[in-house]
Protein backbone atom coordinates (compact mmCIF):
# COMPACT_ATOMS: atom_id res chain seq x y z
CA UNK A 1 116.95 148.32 109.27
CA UNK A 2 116.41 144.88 111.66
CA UNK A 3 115.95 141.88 109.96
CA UNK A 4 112.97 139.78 110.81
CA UNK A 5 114.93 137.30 113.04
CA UNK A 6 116.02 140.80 115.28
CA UNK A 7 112.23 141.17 115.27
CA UNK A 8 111.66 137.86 116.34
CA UNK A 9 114.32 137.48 119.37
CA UNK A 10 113.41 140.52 120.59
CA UNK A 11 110.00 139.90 120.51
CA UNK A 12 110.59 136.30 121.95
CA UNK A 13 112.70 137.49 124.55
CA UNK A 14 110.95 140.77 126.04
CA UNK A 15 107.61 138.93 125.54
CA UNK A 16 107.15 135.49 124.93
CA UNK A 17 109.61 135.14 127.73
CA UNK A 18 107.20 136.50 130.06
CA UNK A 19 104.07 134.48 128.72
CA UNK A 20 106.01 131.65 128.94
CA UNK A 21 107.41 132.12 132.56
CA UNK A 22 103.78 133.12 133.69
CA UNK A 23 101.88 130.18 132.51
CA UNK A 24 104.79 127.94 133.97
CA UNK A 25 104.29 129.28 137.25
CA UNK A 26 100.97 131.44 138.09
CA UNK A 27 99.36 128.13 139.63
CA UNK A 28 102.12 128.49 142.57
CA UNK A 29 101.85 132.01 142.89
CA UNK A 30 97.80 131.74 143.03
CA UNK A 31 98.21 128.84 145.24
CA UNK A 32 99.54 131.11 148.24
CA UNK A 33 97.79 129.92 151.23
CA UNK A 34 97.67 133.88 152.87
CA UNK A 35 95.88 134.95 149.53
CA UNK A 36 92.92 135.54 151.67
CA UNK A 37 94.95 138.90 151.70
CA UNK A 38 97.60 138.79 148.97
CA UNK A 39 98.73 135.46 146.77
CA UNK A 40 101.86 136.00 145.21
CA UNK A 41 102.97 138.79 142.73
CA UNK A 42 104.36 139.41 139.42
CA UNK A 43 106.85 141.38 138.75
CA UNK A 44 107.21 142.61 134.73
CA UNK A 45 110.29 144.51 133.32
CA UNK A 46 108.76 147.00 130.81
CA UNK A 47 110.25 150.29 130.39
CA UNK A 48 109.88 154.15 129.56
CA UNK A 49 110.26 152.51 125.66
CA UNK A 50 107.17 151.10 126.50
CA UNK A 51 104.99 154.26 126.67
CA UNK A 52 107.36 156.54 124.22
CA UNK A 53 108.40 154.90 121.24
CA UNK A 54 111.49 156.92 119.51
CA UNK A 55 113.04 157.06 116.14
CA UNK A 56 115.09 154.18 115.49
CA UNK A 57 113.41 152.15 118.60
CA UNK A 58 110.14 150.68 116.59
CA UNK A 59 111.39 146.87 117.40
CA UNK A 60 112.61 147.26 120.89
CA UNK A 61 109.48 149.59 122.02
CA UNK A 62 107.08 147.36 119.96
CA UNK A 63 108.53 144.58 122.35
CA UNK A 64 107.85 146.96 125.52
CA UNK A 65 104.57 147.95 124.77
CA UNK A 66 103.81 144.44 124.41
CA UNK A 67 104.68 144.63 127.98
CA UNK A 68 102.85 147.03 129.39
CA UNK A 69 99.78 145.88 127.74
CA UNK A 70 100.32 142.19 128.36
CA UNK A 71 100.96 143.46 132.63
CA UNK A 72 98.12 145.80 132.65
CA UNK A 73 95.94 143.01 131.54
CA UNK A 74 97.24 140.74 133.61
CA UNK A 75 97.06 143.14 136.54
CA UNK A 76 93.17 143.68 135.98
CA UNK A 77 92.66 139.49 135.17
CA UNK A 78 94.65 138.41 138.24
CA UNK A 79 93.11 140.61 140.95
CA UNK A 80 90.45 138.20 140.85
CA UNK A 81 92.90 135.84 142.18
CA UNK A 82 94.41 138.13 144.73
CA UNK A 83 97.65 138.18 142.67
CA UNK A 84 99.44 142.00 142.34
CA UNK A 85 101.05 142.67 139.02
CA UNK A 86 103.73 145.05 139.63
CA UNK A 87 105.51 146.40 136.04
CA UNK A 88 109.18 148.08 136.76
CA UNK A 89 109.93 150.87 134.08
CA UNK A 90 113.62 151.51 133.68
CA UNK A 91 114.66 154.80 132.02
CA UNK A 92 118.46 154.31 129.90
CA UNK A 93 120.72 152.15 132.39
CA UNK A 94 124.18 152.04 131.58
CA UNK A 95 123.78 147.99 130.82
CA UNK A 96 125.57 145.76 128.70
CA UNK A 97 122.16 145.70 126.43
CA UNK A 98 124.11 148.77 124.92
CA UNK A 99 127.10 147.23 124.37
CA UNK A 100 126.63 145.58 120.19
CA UNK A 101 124.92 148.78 119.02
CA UNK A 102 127.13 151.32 120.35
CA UNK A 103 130.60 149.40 119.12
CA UNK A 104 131.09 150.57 115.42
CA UNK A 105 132.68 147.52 114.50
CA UNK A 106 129.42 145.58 114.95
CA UNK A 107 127.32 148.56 113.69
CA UNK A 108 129.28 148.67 110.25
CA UNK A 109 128.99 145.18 110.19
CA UNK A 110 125.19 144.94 110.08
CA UNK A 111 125.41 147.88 108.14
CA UNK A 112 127.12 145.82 105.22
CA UNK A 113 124.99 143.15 106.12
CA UNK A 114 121.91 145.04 104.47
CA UNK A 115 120.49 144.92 100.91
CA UNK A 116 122.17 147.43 98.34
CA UNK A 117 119.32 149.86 98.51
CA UNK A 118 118.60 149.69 101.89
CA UNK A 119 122.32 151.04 102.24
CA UNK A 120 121.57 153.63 99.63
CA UNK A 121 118.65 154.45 101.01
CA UNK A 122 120.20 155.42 104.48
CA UNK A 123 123.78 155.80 104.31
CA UNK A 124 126.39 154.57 106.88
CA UNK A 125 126.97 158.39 107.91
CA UNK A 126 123.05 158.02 109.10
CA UNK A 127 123.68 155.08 110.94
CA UNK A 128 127.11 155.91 112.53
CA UNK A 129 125.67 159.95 113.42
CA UNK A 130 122.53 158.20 115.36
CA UNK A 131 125.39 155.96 117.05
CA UNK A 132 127.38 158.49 118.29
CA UNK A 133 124.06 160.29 119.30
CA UNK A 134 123.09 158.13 121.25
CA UNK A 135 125.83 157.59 123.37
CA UNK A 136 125.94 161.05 124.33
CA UNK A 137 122.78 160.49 125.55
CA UNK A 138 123.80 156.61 127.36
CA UNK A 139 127.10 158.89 129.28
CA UNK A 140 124.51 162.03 130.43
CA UNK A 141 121.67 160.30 131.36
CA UNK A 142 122.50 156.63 131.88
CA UNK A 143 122.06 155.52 135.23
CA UNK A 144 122.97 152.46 137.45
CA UNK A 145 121.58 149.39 136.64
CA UNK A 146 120.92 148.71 140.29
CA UNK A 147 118.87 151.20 140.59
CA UNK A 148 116.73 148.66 139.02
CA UNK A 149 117.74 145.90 141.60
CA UNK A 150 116.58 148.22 144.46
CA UNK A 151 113.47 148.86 142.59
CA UNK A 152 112.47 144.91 141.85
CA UNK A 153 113.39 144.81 145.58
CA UNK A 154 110.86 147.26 146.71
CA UNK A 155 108.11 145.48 144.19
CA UNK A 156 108.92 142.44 146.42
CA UNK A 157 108.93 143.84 149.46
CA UNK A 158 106.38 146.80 150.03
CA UNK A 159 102.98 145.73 151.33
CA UNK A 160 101.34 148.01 148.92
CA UNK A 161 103.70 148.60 145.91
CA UNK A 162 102.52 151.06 143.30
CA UNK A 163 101.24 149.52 140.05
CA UNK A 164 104.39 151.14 137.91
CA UNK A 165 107.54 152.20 139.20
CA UNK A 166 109.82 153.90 137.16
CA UNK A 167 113.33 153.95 137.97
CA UNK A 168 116.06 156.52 136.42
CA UNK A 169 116.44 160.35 136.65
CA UNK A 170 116.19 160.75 133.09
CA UNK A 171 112.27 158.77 133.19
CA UNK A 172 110.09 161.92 134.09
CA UNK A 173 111.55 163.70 130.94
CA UNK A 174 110.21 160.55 128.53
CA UNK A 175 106.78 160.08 130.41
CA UNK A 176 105.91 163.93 130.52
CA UNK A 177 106.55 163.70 126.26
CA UNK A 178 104.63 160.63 126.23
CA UNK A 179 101.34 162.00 128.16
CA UNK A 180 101.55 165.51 125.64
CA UNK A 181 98.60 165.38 122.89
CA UNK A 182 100.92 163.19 120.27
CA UNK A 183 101.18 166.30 117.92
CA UNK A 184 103.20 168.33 120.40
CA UNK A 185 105.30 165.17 121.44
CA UNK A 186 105.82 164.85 117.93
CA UNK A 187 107.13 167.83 117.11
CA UNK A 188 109.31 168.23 120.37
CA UNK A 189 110.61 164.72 119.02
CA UNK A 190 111.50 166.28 115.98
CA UNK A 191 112.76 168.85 117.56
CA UNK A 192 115.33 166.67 119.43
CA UNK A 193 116.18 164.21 117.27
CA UNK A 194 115.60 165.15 113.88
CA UNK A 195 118.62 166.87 112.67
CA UNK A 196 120.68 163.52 111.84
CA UNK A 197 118.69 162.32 108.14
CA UNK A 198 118.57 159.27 106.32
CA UNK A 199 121.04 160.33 103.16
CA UNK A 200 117.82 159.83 100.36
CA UNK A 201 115.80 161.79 102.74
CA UNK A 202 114.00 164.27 100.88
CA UNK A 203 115.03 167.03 103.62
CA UNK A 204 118.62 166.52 101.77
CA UNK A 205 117.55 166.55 99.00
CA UNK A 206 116.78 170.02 99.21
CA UNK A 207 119.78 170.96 100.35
């Protein structure tokens, strides 16, 4: 249900933000004069999106596996240089990044915003189920964004900080699914979230 221009901020944002901001700089941070042991680092935001991709998520974990990728290339390219590429992994943090998809004015708006049959197709109870789904989730599990801070801290500060650090209580939960053989993560996927159904769904159907 995004449009292409959702696809395209988010992708310019989460990504191109990062190419950009590398290029601009990665001559200072290889130009450390101690890089006999260490130049500079970088320091990417991914996130647990970025190595399990839910329902409902295929823009915004596109975007974060972009990430990963993008850092574990980087990582492998810049050693050469003696640059460390650390990549931060956030589980849900109660952040305003929430804020547009989880108020149901907003939501019904975009909602009205798409084509006839793409309305049809899902239904607003779909959309406004999957909503209140997901903050359920966002109040249990959400944690402190500063958990984050603390962890972008440590990334800075460590003399030998791991490659990925991921930061929430709710993150082992997402990375034990995502290293399952993808059948089984599948179907405990399924399992979890598959009870709220598109309204032409063919599940209804049958109903």
């Amino acid at each position: 249900m995004c449009s292409l221009a959702d696809w395209k901020l988010c992708l310019d944002v989460n990504v191109m933000g990062i190419a950009r901001v590398t290029k601009q700089f990665f001559p200072l941070i290889r130009a450390n004069p101690n890089n006999e042991q260490e130049a500079g680092r970088i320091i990417n935001v991914a996130s647990v999106a970025g190595r399990l991709a839910l329902p409902g998520t295929a823009c915004y974990s596109a975007s974060k596996f972009a990430v990963q990728g993008l850092s574990d290339a980087l990582r492998r390219e810049c050693a050469t240089w003696n640059v460390r590429v650390v990549i931060i992994e956030p589980g849900i943090m109660k952040t305003p990044l929430y804020e547009k998809p989880l108020n149901a004015e907003d939501v019904k708006r975009q909602f009205d915003s798409l084509p006839p049959s793409i309305q049809e197709m899902y239904g607003l109870e779909y959309v406004v189920n999957g909503q209140e789904d997901f903050r359920k989730i966002l109040v249990k599990h959400g944690g402190d964004p500063i958990q984050v801070v603390d962890g972008m801290e440590k990334a800075v500060c460590l003399r030998y900080p791991p490659t990925r650090m991921a930061i929430g209580s709710d993150t082992p939960v997402w990375l034990w699914t995502a290293a399952l053989p993808t059948c089984l993560g599948d179907f405990l996927i399924r399992k979890a979230f598959g009870k709220n159904k598109p309204a032409k769904c063919p599940a209804n159907k049958r109903k």
